[in-house]
Protein backbone atom coordinates (compact mmCIF):
# COMPACT_ATOMS: atom_id res chain seq x y z
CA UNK A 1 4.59 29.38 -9.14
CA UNK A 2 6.72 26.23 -9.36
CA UNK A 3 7.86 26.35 -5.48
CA UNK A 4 3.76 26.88 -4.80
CA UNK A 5 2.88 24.01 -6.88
CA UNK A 6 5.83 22.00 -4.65
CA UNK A 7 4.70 23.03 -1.50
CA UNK A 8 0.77 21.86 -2.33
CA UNK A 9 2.33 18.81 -3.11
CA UNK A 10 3.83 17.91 -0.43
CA UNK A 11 1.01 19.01 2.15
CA UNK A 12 -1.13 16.80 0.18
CA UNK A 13 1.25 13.96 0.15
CA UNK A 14 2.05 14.11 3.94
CA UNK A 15 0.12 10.82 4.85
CA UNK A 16 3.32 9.43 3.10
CA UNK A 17 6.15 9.13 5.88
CA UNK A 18 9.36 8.41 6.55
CA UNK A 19 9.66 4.98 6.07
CA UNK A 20 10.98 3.13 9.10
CA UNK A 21 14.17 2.88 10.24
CA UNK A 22 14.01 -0.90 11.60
CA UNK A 23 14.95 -3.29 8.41
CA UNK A 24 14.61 -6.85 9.31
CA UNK A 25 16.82 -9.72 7.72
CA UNK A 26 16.05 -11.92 4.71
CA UNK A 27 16.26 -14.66 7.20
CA UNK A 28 13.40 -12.73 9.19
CA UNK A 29 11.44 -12.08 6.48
CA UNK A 30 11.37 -15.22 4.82
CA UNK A 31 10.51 -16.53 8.23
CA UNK A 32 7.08 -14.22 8.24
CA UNK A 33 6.28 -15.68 4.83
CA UNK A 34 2.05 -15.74 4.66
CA UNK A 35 1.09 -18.30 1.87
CA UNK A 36 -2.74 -16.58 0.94
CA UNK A 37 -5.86 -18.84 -0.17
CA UNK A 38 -7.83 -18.34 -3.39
CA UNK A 39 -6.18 -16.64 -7.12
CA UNK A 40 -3.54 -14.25 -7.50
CA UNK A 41 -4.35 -10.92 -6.57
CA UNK A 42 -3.23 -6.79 -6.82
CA UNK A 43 -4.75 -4.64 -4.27
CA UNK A 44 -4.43 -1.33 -4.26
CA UNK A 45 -5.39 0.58 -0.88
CA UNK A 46 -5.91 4.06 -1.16
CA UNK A 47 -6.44 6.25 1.96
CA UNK A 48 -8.49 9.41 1.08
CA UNK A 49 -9.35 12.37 3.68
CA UNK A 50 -13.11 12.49 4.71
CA UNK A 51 -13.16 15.93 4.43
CA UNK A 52 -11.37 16.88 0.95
CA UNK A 53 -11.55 13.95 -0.83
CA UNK A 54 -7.65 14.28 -1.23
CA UNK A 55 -5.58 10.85 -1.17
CA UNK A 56 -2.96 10.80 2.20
CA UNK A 57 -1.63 7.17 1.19
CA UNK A 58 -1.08 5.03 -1.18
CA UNK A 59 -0.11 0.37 -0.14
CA UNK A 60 -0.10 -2.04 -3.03
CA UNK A 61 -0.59 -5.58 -2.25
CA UNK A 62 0.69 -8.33 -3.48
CA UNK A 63 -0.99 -12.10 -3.16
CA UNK A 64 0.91 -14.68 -4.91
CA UNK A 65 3.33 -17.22 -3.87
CA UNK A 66 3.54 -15.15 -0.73
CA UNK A 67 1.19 -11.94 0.75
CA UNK A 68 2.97 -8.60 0.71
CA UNK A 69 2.21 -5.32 1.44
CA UNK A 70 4.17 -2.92 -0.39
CA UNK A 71 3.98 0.32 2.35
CA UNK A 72 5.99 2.87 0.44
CA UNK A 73 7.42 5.57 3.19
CA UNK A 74 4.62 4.01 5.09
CA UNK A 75 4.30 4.22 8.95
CA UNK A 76 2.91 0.83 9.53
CA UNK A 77 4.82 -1.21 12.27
CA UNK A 78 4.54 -3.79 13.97
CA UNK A 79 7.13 -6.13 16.40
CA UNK A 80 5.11 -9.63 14.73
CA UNK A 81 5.33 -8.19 11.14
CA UNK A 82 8.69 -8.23 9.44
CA UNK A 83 9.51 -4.95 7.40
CA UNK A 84 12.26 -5.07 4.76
CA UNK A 85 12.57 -2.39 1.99
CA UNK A 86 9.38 -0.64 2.61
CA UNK A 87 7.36 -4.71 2.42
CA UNK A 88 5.78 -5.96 5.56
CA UNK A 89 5.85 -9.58 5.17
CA UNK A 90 3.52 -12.17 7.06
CA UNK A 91 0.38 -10.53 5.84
CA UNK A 92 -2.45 -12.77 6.92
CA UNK A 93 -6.23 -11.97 6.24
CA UNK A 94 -6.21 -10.48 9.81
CA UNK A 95 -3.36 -8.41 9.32
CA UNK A 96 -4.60 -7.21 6.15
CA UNK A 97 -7.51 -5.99 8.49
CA UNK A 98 -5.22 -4.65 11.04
CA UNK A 99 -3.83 -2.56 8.09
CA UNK A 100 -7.01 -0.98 7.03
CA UNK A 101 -8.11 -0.57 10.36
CA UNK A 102 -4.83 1.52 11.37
CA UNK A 103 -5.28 3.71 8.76
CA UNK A 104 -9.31 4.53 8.97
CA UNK A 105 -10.61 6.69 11.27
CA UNK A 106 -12.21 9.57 11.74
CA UNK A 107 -10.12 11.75 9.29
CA UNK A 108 -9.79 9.03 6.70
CA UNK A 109 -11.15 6.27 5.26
CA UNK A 110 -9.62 3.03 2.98
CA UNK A 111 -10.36 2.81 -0.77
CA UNK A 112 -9.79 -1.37 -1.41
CA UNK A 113 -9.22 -2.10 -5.19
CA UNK A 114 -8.61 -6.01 -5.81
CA UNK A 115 -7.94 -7.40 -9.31
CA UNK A 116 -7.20 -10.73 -9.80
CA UNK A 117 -4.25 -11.34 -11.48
CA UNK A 118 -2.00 -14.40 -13.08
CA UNK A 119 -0.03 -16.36 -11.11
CA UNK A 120 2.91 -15.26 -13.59
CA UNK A 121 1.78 -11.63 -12.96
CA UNK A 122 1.55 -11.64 -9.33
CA UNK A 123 5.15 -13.02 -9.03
CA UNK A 124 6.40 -10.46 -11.04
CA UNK A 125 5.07 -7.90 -9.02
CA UNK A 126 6.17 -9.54 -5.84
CA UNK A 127 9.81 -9.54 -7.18
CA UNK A 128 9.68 -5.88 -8.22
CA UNK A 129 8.30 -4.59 -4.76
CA UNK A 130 11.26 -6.75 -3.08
CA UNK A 131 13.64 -4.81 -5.14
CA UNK A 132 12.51 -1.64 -4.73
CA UNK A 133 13.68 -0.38 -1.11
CA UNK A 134 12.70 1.76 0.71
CA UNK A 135 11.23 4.70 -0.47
CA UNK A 136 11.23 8.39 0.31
CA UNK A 137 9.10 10.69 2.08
CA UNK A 138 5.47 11.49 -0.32
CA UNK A 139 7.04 9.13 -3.58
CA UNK A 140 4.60 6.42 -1.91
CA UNK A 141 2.33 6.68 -5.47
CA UNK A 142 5.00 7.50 -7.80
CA UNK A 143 6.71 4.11 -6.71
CA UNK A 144 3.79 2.33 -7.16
CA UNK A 145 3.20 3.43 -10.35
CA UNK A 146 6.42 2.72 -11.07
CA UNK A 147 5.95 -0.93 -10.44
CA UNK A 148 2.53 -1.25 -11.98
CA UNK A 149 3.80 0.07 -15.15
CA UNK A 150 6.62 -3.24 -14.98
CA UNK A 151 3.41 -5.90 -14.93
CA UNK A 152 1.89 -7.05 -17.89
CA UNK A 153 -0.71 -6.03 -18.31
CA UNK A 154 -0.43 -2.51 -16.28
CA UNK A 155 1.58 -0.78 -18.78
CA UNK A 156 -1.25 1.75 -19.55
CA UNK A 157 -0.99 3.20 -15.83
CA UNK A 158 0.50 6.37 -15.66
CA UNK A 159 2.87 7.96 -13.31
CA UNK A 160 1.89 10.49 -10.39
CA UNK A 161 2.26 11.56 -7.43
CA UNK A 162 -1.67 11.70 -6.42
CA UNK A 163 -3.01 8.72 -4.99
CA UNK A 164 -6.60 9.26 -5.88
CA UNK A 165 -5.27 9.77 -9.39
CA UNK A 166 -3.76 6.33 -9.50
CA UNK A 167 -6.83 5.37 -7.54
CA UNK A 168 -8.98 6.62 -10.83
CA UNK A 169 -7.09 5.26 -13.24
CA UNK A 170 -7.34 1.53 -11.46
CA UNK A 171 -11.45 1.92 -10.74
CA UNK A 172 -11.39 2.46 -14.76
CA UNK A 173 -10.13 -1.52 -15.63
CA UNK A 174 -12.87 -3.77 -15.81
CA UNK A 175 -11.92 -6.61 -14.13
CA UNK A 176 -11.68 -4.66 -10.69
CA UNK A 177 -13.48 -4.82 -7.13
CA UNK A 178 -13.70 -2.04 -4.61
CA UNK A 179 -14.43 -1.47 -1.65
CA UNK A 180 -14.59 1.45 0.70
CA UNK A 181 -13.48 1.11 4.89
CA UNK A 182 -14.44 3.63 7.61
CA UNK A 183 -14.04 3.86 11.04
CA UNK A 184 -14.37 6.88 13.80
CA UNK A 185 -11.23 6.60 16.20
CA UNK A 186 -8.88 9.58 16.15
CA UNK A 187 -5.30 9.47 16.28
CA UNK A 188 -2.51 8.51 13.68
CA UNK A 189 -2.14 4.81 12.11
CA UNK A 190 0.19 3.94 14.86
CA UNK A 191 -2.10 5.02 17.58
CA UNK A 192 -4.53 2.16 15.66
CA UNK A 193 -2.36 -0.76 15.03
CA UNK A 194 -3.67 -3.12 16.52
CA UNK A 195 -2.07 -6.36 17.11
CA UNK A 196 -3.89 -9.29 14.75
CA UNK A 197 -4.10 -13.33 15.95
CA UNK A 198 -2.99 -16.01 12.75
């Protein structure tokens, strides 16, 4: 039964890949360094299959003294966006929309969650998804759940592997905005990166 619950696991968790092989520098990253407008923010995204409901994905990110996407075993790349650790750095408002965009399409769609945070809150979270590498293969929500649970104010989230159960637990908070993104291409979020201007 245990090697049955395993293997429904990981079929559900196979939106999570291998994260990439190509690490850029410190120097490179710091380089890519988006400064956002407006307050501190957490945003979870959350990609969830048209069809079953079932989450594929699970991105947290961070908008504080930098913007950050934490892409845990993600398959998000780009040549113009630095990747270090599983963070793609030099997130502008376009390539947030890149990002959503790459992962919608006709057998998915992109749950946004925003909540604004504390300055003091969003750094921590910034400095925890710097330190957290890379990340393996379908652990893309435990991570995150991981590092929610290290921000005050987040200790009450708990761990799993499921992103639409981390998903639930975040529409629950008060204080948070969502939002839901669909689009009708086919293919895999590669096939839809495309590239974003500023």
């Amino acid at each position: 039964m245990r090697i049955v619950a395993t293997l429904a696991l990981v079929a559900v968790l196979s939106g999570c890949a291998v994260s990439s092989p190509f690490e850029a520098t410190p120097e490179e990253a710091a380089a890519k360094a988006y400064v956002p407008e407006g307050p501190p923010k957490l945003t979870l995204f959350t990609m969830v299959n048209n069809t079953t409901g079932a989450g594929g994905h699970t991105a947290l990110m961070v908008s504080g003294s930098q913007q950050v996407i934490f892409d845990p075993a993600g398959s998000f790349q780009h040549q113009l966006v630095a990747e270090r650790g599983d963070v793609l750095y030099g997130i502008s408002p376009a390539w947030v929309q890149a990002y959503k965009s790459a992962h919608a399409r006709n057998s998915h769609h992109v749950v946004t969650q925003e909540i604004v945070v504390t300055p003091e809150q969003a750094e921590i979270a910034l400095q925890l998804v710097q330190q957290n590498g890379a990340v393996a293969g379908a652990f893309c929500t435990r991570s995150t759940t991981a590092i929610l649970r290290q921000v005050p104010g987040f200790e009450s989230i708990e761990p799993t592997f499921y992103p639409v159960q981390l998903m639930e637990q975040i529409a629950a908070r008060p204080d948070v905005v969502m939002d839901r993104y669909y689009e009708d291409d086919e293919g895999n979020v590669r096939d839809g990166i495309v590239p974003a201007e500023g």
